[in-house]
N, C-alpha and C. Protein backbone atom coordinates (compact mmCIF):
# COMPACT_ATOMS: atom_id res chain seq x y z
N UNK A 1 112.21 29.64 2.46
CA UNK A 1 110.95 29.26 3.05
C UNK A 1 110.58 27.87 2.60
N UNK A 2 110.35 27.15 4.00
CA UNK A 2 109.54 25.98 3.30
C UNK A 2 108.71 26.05 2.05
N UNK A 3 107.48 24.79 2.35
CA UNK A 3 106.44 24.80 0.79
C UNK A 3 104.91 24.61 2.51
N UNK A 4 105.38 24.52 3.39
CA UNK A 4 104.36 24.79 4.60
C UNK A 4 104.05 26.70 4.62
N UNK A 5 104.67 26.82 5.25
CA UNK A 5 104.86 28.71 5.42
C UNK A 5 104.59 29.35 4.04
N UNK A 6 105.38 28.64 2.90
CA UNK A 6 104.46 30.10 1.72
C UNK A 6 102.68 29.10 1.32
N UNK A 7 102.73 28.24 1.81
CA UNK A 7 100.86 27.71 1.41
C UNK A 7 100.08 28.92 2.33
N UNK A 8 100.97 28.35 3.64
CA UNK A 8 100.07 29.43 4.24
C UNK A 8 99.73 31.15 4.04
N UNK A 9 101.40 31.65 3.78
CA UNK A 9 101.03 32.87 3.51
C UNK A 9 100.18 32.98 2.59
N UNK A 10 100.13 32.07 1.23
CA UNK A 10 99.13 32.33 0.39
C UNK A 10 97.85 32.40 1.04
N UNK A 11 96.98 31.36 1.24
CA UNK A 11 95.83 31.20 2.19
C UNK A 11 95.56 32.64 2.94
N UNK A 12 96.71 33.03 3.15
CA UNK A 12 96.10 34.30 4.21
C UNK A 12 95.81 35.86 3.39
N UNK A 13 97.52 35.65 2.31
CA UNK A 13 96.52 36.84 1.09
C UNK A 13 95.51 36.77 0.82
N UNK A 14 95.15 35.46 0.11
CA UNK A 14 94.12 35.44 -0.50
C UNK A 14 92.93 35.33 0.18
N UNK A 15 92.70 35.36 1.89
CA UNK A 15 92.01 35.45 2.56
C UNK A 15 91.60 37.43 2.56
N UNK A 16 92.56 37.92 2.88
CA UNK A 16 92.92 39.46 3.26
C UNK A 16 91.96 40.04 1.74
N UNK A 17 92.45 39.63 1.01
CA UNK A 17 92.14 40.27 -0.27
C UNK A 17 90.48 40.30 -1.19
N UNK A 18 90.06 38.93 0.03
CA UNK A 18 88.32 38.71 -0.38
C UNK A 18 87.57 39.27 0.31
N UNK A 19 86.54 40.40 -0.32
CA UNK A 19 86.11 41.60 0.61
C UNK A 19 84.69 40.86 0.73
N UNK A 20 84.36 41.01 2.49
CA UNK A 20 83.18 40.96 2.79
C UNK A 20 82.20 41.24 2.28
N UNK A 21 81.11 39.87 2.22
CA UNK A 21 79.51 40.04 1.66
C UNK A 21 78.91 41.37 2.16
N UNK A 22 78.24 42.26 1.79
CA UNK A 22 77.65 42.94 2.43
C UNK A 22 76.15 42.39 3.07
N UNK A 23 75.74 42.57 4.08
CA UNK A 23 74.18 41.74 4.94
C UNK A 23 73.87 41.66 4.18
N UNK A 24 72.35 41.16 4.28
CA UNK A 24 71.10 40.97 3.28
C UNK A 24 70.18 42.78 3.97
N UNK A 25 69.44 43.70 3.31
CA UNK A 25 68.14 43.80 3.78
C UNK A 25 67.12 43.63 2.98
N UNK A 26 66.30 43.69 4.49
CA UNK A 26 65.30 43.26 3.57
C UNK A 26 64.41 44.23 3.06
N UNK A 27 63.34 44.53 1.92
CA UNK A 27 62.64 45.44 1.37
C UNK A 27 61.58 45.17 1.42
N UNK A 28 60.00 45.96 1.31
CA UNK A 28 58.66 45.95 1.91
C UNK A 28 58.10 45.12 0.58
N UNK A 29 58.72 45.25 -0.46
CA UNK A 29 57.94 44.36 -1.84
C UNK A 29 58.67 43.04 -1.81
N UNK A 30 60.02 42.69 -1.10
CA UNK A 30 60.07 41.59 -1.50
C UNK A 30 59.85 40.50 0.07
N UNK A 31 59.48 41.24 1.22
CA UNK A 31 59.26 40.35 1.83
C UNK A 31 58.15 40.26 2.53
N UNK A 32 57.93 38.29 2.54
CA UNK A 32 56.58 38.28 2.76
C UNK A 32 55.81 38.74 4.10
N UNK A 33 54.41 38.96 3.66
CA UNK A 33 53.85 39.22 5.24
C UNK A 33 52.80 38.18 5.45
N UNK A 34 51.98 38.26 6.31
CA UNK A 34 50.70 37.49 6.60
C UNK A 34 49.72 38.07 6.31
N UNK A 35 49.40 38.66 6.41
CA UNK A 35 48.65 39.15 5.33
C UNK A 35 47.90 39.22 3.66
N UNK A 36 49.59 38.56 3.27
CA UNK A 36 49.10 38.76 1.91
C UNK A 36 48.42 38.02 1.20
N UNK A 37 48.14 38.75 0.26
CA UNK A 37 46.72 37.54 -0.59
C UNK A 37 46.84 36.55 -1.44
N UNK A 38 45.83 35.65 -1.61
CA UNK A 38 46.62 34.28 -2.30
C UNK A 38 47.18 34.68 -3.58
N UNK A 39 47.84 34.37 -4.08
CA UNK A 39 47.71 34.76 -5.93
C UNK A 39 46.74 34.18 -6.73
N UNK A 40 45.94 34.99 -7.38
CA UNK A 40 44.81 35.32 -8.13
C UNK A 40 45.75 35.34 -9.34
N UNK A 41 44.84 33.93 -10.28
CA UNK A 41 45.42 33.97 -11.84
C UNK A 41 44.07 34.03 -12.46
N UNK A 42 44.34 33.70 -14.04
CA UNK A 42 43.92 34.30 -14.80
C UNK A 42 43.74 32.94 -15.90
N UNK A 43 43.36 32.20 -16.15
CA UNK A 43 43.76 31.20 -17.16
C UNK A 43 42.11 31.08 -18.09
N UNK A 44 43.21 30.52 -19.16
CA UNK A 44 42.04 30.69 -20.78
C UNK A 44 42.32 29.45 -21.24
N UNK A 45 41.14 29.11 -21.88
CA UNK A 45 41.18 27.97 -22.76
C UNK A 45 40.54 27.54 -23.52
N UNK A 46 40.30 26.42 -24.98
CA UNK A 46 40.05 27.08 -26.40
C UNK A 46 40.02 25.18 -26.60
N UNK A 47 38.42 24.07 -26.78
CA UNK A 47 38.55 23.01 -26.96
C UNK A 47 38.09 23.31 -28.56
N UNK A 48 37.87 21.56 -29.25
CA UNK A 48 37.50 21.88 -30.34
C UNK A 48 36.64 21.32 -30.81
N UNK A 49 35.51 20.55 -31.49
CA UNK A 49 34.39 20.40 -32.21
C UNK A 49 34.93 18.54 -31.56
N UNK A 50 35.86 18.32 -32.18
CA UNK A 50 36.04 16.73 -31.49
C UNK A 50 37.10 16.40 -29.90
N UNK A 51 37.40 17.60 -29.28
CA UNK A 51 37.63 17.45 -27.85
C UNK A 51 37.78 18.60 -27.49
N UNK A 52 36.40 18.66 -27.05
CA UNK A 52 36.13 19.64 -26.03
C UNK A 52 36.35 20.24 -24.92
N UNK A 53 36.69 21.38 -24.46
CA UNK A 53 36.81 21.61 -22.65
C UNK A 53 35.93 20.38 -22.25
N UNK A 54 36.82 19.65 -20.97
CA UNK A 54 35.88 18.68 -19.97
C UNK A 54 35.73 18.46 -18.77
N UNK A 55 35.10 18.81 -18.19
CA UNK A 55 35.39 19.02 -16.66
C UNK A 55 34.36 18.03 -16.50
N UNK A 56 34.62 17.15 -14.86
CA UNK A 56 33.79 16.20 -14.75
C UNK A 56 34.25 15.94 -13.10
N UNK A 57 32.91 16.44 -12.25
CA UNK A 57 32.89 16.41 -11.05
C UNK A 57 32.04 14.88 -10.26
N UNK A 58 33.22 14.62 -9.88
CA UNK A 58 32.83 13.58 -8.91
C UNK A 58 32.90 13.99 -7.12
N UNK A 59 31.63 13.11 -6.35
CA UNK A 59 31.59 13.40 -4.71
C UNK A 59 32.81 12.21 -4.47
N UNK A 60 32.70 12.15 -3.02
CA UNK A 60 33.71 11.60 -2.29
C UNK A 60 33.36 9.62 -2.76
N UNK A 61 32.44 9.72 -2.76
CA UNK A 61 32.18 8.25 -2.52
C UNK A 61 32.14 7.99 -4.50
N UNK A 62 33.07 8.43 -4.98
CA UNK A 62 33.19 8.34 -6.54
C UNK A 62 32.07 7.99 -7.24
N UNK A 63 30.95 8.20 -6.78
CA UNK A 63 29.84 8.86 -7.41
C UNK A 63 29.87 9.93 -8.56
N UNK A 64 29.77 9.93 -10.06
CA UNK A 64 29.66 11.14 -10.49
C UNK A 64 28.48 11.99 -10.12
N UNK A 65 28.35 13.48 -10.71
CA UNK A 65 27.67 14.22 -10.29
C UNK A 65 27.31 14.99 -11.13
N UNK A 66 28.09 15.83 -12.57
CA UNK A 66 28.26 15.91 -13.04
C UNK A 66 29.23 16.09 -14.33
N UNK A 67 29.14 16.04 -15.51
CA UNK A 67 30.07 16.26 -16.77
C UNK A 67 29.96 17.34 -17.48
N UNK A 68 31.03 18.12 -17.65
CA UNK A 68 30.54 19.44 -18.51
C UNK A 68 31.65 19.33 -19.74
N UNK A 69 31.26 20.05 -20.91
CA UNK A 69 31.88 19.87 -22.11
C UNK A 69 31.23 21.67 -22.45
N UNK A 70 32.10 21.99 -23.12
CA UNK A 70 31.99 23.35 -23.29
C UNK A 70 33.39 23.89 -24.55
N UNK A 71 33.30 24.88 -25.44
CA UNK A 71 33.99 25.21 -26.64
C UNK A 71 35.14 25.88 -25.90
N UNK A 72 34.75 26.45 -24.57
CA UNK A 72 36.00 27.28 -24.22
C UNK A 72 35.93 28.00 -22.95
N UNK A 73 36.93 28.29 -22.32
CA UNK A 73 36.45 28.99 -21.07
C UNK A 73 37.69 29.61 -20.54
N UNK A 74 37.51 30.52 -19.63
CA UNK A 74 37.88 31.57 -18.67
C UNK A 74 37.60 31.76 -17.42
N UNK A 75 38.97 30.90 -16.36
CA UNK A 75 39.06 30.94 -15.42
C UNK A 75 39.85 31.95 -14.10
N UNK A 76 39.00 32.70 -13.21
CA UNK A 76 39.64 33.91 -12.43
C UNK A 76 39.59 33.60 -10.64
N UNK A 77 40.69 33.46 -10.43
CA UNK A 77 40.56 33.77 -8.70
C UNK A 77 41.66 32.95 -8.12
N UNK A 78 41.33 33.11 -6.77
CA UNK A 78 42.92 32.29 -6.06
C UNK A 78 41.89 31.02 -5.72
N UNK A 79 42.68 30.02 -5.10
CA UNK A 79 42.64 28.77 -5.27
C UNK A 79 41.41 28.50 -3.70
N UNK A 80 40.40 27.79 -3.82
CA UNK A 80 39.08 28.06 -3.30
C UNK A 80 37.92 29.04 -3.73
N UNK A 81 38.61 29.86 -4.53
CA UNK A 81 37.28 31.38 -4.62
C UNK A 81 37.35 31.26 -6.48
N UNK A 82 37.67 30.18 -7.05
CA UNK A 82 37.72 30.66 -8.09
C UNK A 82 36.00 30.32 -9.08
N UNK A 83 36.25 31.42 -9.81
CA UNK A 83 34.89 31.45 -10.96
C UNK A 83 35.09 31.12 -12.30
N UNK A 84 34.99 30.21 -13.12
CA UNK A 84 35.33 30.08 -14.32
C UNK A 84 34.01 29.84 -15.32
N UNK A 85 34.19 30.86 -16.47
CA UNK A 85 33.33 30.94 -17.84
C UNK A 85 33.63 30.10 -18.81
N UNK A 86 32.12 29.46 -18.82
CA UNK A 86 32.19 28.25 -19.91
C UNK A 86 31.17 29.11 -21.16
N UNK A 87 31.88 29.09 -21.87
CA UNK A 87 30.74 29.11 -23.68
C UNK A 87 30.32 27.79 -24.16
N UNK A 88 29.45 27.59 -25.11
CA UNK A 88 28.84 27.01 -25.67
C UNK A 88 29.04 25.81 -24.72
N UNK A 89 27.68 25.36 -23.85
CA UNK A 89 27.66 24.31 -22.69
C UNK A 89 26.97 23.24 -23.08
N UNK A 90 27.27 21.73 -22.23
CA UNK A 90 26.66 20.94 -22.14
C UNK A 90 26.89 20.06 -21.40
N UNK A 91 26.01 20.11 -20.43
CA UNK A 91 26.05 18.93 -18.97
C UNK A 91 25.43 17.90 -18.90
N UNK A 92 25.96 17.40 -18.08
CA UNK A 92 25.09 16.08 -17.96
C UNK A 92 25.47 16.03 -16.32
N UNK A 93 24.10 16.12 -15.53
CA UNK A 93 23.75 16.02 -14.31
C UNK A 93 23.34 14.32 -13.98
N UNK A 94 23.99 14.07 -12.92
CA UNK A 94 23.66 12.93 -12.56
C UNK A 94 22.84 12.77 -10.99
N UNK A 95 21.78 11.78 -11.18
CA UNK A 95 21.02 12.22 -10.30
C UNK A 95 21.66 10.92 -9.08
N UNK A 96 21.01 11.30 -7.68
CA UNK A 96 21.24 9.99 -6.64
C UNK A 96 20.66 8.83 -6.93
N UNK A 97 19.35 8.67 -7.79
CA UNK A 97 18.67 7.98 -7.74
C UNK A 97 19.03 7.58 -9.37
N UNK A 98 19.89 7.79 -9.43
CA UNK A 98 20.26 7.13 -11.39
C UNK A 98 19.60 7.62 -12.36
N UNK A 99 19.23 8.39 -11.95
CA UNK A 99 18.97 9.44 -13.50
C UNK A 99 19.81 10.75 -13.93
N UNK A 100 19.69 11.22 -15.00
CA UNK A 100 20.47 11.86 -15.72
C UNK A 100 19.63 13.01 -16.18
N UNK A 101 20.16 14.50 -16.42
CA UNK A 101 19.55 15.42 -17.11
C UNK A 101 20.52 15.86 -17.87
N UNK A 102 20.47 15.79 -19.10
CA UNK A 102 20.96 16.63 -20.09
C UNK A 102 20.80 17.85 -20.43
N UNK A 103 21.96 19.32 -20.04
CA UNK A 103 21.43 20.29 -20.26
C UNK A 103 22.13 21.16 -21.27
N UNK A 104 21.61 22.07 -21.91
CA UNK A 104 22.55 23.03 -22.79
C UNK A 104 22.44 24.57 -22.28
N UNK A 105 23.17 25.06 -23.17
CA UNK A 105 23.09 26.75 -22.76
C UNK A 105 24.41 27.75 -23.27
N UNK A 106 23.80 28.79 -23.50
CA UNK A 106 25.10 29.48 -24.52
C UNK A 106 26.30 29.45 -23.60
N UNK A 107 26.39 29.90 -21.78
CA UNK A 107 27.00 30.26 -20.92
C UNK A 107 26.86 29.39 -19.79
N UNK A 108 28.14 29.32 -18.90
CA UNK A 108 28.04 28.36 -18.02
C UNK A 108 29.16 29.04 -16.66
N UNK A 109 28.70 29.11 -15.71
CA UNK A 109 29.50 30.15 -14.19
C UNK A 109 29.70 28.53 -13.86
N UNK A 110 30.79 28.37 -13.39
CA UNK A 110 31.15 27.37 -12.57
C UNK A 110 31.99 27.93 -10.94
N UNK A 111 31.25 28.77 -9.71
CA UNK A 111 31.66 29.12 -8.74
C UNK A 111 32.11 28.36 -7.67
N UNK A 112 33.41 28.16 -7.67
CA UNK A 112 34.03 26.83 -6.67
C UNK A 112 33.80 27.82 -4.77
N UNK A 113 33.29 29.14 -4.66
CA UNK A 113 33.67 29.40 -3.64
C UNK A 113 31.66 29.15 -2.95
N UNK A 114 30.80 29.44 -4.32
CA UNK A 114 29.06 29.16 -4.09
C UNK A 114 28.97 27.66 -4.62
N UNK A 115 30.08 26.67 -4.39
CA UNK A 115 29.48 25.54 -4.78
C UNK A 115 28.16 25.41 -5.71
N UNK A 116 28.32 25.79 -6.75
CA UNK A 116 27.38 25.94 -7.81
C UNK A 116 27.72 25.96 -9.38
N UNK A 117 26.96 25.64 -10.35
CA UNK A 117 27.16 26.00 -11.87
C UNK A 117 25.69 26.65 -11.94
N UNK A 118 26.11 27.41 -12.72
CA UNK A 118 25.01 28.38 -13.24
C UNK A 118 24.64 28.14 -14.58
N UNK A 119 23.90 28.00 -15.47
CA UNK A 119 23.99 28.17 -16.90
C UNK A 119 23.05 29.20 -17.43
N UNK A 120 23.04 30.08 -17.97
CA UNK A 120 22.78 31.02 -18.83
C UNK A 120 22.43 31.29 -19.80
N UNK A 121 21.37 32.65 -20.40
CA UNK A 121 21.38 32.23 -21.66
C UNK A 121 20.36 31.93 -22.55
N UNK A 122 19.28 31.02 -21.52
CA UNK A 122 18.54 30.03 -22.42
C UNK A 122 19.40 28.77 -22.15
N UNK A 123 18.44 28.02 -21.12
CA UNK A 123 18.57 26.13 -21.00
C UNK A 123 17.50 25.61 -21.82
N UNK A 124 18.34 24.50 -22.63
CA UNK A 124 17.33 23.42 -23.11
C UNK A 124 17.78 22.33 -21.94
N UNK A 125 17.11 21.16 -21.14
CA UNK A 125 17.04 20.51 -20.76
C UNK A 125 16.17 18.91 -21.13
N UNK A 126 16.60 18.13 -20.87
CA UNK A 126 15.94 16.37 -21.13
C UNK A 126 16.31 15.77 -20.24
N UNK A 127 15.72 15.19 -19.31
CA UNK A 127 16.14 13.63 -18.65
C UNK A 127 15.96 12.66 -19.05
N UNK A 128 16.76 11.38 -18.41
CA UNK A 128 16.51 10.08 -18.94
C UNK A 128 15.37 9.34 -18.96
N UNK A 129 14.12 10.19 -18.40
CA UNK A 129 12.86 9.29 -18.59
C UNK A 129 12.05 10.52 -20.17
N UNK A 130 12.28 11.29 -20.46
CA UNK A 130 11.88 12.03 -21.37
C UNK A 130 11.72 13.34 -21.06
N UNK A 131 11.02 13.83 -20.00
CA UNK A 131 10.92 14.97 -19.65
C UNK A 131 11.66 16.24 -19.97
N UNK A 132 11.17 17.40 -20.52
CA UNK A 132 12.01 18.53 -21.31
C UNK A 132 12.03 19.59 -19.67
N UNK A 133 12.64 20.04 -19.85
CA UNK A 133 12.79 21.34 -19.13
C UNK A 133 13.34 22.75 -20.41
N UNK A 134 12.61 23.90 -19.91
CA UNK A 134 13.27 24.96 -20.45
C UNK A 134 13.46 26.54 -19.76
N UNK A 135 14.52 27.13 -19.44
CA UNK A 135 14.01 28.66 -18.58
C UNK A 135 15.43 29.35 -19.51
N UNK A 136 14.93 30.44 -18.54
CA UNK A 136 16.35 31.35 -18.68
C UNK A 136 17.93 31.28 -18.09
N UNK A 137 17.48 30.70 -16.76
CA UNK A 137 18.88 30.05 -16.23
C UNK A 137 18.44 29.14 -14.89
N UNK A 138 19.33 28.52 -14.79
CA UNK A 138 19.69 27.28 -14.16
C UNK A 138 21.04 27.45 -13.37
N UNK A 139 20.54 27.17 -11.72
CA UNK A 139 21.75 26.94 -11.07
C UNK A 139 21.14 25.58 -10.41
N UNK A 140 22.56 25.00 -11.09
CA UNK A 140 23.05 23.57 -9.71
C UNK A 140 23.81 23.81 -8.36
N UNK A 141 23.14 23.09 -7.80
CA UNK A 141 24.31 23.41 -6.59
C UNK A 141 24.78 22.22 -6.19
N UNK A 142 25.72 21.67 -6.25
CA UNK A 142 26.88 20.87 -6.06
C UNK A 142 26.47 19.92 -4.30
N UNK A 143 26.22 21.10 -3.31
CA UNK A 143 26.38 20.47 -2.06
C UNK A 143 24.88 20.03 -1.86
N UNK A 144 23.75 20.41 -2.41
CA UNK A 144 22.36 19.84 -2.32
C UNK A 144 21.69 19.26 -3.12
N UNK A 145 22.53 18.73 -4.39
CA UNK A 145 22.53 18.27 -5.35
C UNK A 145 20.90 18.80 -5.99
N UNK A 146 20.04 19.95 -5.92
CA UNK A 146 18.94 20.78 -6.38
C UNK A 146 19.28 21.55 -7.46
N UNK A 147 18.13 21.33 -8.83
CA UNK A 147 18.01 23.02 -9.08
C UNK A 147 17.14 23.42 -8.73
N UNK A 148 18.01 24.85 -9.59
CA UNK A 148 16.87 26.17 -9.28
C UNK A 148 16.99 26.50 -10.57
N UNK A 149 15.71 26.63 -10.87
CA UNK A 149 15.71 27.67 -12.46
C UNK A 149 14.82 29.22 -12.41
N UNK A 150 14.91 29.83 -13.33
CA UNK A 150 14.46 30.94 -13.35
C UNK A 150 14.07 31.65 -15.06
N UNK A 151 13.27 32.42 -14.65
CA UNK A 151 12.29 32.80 -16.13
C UNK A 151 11.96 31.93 -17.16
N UNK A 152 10.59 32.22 -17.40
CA UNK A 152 10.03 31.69 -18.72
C UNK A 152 10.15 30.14 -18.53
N UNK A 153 9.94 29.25 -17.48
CA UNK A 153 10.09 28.47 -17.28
C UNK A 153 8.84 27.01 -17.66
N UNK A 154 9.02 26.32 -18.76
CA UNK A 154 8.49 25.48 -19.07
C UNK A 154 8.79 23.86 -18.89
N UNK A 155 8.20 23.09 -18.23
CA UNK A 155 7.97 21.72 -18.31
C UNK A 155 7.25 20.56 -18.60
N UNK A 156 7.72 20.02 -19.49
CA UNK A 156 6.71 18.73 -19.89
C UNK A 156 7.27 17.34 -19.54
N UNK A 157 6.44 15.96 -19.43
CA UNK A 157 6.91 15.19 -19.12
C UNK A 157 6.15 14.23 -20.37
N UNK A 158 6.81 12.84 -20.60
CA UNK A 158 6.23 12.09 -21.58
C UNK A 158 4.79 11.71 -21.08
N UNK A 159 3.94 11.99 -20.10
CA UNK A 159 2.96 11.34 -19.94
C UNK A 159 2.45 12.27 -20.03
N UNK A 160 2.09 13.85 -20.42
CA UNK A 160 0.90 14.76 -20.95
C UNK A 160 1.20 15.91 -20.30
N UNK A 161 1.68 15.80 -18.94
CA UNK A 161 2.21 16.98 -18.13
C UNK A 161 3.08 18.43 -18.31
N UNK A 162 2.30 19.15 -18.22
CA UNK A 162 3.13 20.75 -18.92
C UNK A 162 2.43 21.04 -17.85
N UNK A 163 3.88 22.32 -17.64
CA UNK A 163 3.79 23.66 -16.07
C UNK A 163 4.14 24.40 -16.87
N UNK A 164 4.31 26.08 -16.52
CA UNK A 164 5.17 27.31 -17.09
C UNK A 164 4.95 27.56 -15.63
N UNK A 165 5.98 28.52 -15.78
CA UNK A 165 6.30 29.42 -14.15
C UNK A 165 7.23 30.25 -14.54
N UNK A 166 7.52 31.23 -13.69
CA UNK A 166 8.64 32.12 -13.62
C UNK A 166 9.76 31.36 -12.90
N UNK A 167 9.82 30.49 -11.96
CA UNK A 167 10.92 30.01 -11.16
C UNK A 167 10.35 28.40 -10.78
N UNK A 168 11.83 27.30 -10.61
CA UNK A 168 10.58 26.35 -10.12
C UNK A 168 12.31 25.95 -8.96
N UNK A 169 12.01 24.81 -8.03
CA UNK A 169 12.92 23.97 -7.82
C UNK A 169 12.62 22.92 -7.78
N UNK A 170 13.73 21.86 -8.21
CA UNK A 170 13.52 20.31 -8.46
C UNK A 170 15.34 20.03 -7.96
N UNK A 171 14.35 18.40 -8.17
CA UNK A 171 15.90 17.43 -7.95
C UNK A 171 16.41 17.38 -9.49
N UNK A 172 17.28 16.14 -9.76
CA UNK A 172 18.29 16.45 -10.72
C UNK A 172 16.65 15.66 -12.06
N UNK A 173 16.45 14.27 -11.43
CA UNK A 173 15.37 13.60 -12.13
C UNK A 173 14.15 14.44 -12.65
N UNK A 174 13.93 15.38 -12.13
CA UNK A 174 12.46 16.09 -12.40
C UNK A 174 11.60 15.77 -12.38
N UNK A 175 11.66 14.90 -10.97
CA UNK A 175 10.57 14.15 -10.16
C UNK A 175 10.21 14.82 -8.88
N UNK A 176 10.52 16.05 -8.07
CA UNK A 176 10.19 16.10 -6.74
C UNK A 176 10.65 17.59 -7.44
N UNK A 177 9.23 18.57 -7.84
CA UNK A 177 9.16 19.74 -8.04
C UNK A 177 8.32 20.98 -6.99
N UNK A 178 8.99 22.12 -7.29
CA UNK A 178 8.18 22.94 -6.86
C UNK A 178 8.21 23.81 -7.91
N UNK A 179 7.24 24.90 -8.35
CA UNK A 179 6.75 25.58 -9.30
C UNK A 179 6.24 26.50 -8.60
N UNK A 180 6.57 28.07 -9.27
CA UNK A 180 5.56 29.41 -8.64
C UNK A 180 5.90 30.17 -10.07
């Protein structure tokens, strides 16, 4: 035999002798549907006395809006719906009109699906012209740049001015209030 004819016979054993892939199927857990739901995680995290958790939301027109600093937090949901827990808080709200409120609070909801932060707890509050704010909680909302506070709600301003209320809403400055 040539060195043509035994290549080939080889080629063809060794063809004969390699046993067919078996198909693929497919199974109900591993394949996808439309239906299914986004994946929902779970993430934790742990700052420290000199760098803190920092989250810091800016609008489109790179405007800030707000800064949050917080000891630690716990974030849950799929990507649009998620809710994340802040401990030991502290924001800084920035207003349209260039002012600033400084706020604290043991707890802090940051809801990306209610465009909102919540804080909890007990708020101490200050703005940049002096004015204190104090309640039980405080939601910002992100898309109307308003709060809202709720219980035990006290305000003073440096020029003599004190309210209490159960609920009030204002802008970020704590210049354009409502009180009940």
């Amino acid at each position: 035999m040539t060195r043509r004819p035994l290549a080939l016979l080889a080629l063809l054993v060794l063809a004969a002798c390699n046993p067919k892939a078996p198909a693929p199927t497919a199974t109900p857990s591993s394949a996808a549907s439309p239906s299914a739901s986004p994946l929902a995680l779970t993430i934790t995290g742990k700052g420290t006395a000199k760098q803190p958790v920092r989250i810091v939301q800016t609008r489109r027109d790179n405007r800030r809006q707000y800064e949050l600093l917080a000891s630690s937090y716990q974030s849950t949901g799929a990507v649009g719906t998620t809710r994340a827990r802040f401990e030991d808080v502290r924001v800084r709200f920035y207003g349209t009109d260039g002012s600033m409120l400084q706020a604290s609070a043991p707890q802090a909801i940051v809801d990306q699906k209610a465009n909102t932060i919540e804080l909890r707890g007990g708020v101490h509050a200050k703005n940049s012209q002096g004015a204190t704010l104090a309640c039980d909680d405080l939601i910002y909302d992100r898309g109307t740049e308003m709060l809202h506070g709720t219980g035990h709600v006290a305000i003073t301003d440096p020029g003599g001015f004190s309210g209490t209320g159960n609920r009030f809403d204002s802008n970020v400055s704590l210049t354009t209030m409502r009180m009940q």
